[in-house]
C-alpha atoms as a PDB file:
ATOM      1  CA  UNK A   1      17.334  52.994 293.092  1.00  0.00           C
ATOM      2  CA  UNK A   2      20.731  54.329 292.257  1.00  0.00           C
ATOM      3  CA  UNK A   3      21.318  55.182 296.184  1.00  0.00           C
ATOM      4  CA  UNK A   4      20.139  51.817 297.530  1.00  0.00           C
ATOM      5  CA  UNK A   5      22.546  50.188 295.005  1.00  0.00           C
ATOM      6  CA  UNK A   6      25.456  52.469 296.247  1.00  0.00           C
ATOM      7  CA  UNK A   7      24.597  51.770 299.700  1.00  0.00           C
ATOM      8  CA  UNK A   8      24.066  47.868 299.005  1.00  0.00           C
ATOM      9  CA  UNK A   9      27.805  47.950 297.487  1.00  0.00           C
ATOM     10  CA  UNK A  10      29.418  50.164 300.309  1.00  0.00           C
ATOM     11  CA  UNK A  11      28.080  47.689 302.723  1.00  0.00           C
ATOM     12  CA  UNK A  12      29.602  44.431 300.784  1.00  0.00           C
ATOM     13  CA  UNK A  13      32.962  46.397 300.519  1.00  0.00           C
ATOM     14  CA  UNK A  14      32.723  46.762 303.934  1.00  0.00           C
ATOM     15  CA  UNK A  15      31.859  43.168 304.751  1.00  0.00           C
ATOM     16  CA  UNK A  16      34.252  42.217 302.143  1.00  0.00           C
ATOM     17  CA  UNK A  17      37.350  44.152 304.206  1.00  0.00           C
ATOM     18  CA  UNK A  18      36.167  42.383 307.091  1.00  0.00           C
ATOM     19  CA  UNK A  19      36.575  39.206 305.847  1.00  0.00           C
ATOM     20  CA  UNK A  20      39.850  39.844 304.322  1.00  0.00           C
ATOM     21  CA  UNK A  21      41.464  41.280 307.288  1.00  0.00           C
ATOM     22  CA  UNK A  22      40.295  37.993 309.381  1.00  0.00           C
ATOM     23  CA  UNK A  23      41.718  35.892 306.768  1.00  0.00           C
ATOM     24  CA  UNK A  24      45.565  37.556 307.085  1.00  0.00           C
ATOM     25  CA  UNK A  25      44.987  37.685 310.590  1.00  0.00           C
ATOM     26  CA  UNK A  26      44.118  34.291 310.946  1.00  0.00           C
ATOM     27  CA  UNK A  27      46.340  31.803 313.187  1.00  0.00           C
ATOM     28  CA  UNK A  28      46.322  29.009 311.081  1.00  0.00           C
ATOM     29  CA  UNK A  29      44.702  27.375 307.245  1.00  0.00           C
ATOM     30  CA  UNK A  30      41.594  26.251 308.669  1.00  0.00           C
ATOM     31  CA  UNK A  31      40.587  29.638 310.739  1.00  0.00           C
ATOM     32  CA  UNK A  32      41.629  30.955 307.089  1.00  0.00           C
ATOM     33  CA  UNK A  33      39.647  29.316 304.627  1.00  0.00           C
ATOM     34  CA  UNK A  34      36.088  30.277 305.343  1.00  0.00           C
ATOM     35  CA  UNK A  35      36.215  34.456 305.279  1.00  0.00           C
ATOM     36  CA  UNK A  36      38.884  34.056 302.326  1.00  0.00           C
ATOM     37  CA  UNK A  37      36.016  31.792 300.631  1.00  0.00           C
ATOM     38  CA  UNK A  38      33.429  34.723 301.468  1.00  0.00           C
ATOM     39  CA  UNK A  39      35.453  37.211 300.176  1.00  0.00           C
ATOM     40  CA  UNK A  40      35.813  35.474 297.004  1.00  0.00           C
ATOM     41  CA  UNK A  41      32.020  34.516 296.728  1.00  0.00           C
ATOM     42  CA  UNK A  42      31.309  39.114 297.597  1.00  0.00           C
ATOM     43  CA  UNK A  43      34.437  39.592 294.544  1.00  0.00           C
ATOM     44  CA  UNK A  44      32.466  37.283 292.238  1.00  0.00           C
ATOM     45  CA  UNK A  45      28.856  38.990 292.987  1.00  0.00           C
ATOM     46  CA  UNK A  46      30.432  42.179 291.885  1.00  0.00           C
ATOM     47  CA  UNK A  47      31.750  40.442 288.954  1.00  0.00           C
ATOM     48  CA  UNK A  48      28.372  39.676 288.338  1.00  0.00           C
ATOM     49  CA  UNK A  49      26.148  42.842 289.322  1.00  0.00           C
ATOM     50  CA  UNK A  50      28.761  44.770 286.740  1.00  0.00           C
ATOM     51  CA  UNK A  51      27.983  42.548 283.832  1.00  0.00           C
ATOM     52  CA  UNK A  52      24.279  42.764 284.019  1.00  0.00           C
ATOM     53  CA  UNK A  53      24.446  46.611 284.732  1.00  0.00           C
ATOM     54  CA  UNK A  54      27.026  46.665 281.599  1.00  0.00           C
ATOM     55  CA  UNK A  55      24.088  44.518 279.519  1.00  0.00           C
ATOM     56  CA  UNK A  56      21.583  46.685 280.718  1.00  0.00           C
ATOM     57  CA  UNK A  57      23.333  50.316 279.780  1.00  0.00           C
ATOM     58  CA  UNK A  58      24.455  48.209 276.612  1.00  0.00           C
ATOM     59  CA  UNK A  59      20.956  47.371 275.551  1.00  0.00           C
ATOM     60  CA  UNK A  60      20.064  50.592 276.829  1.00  0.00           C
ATOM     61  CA  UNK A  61      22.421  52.201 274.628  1.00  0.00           C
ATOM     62  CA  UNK A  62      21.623  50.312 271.279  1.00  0.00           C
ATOM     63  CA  UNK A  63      17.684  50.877 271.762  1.00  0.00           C
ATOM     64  CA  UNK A  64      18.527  54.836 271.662  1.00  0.00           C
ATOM     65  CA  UNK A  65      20.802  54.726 268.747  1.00  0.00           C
ATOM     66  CA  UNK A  66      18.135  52.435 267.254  1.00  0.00           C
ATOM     67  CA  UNK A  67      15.484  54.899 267.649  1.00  0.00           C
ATOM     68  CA  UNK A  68      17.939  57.861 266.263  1.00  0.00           C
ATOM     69  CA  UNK A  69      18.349  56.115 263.294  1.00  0.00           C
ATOM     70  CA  UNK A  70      14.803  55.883 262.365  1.00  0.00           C
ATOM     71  CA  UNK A  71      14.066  58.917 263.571  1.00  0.00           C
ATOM     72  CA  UNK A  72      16.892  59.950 261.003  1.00  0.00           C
ATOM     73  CA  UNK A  73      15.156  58.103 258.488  1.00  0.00           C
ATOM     74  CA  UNK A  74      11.807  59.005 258.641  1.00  0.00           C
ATOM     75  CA  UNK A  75      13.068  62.822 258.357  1.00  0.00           C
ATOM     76  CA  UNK A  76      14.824  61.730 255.226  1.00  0.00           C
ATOM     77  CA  UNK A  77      11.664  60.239 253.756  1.00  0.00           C
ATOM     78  CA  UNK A  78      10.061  63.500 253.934  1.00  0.00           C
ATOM     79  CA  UNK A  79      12.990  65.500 251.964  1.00  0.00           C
END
């Protein structure tokens, strides 16, 4: 999953550098305004994926310490 995710983002970067370059290279507003739009919709989709993959480890994160601390607490009980 982890490779398909890396791949996924290399390819947007790359799409993304595409449509950046076309957008300085552009002759005039017009020719400019639809990759520069694009580019800003791939930025915000990576705003995105890296909140809900910060969530997720978050979550992650705070189920394991949950389960430490009862695990801590249970071997207390039996002292």
């Amino acid at each position: 999953m982890r490779k398909k995710v890396q791949e996924a983002l290399h390819q947007d970067f790359n799409r993304w550098s595409e449509l950046v370059d076309r957008a300085a290279h552009a002759d005039n507003e017009f020719e400019r305004e639809k990759p520069a739009l694009a580019a800003a919709e791939l930025e915000m989709k990576w705003i995105r994926t890296a909140a809900e993959d910060w969530r997720t480890l978050h979550d992650q994160w705070c189920e394991r310490i949950d389960r430490a601390r009862a695990s801590l607490k249970s071997q207390y009980a039996l002292l």
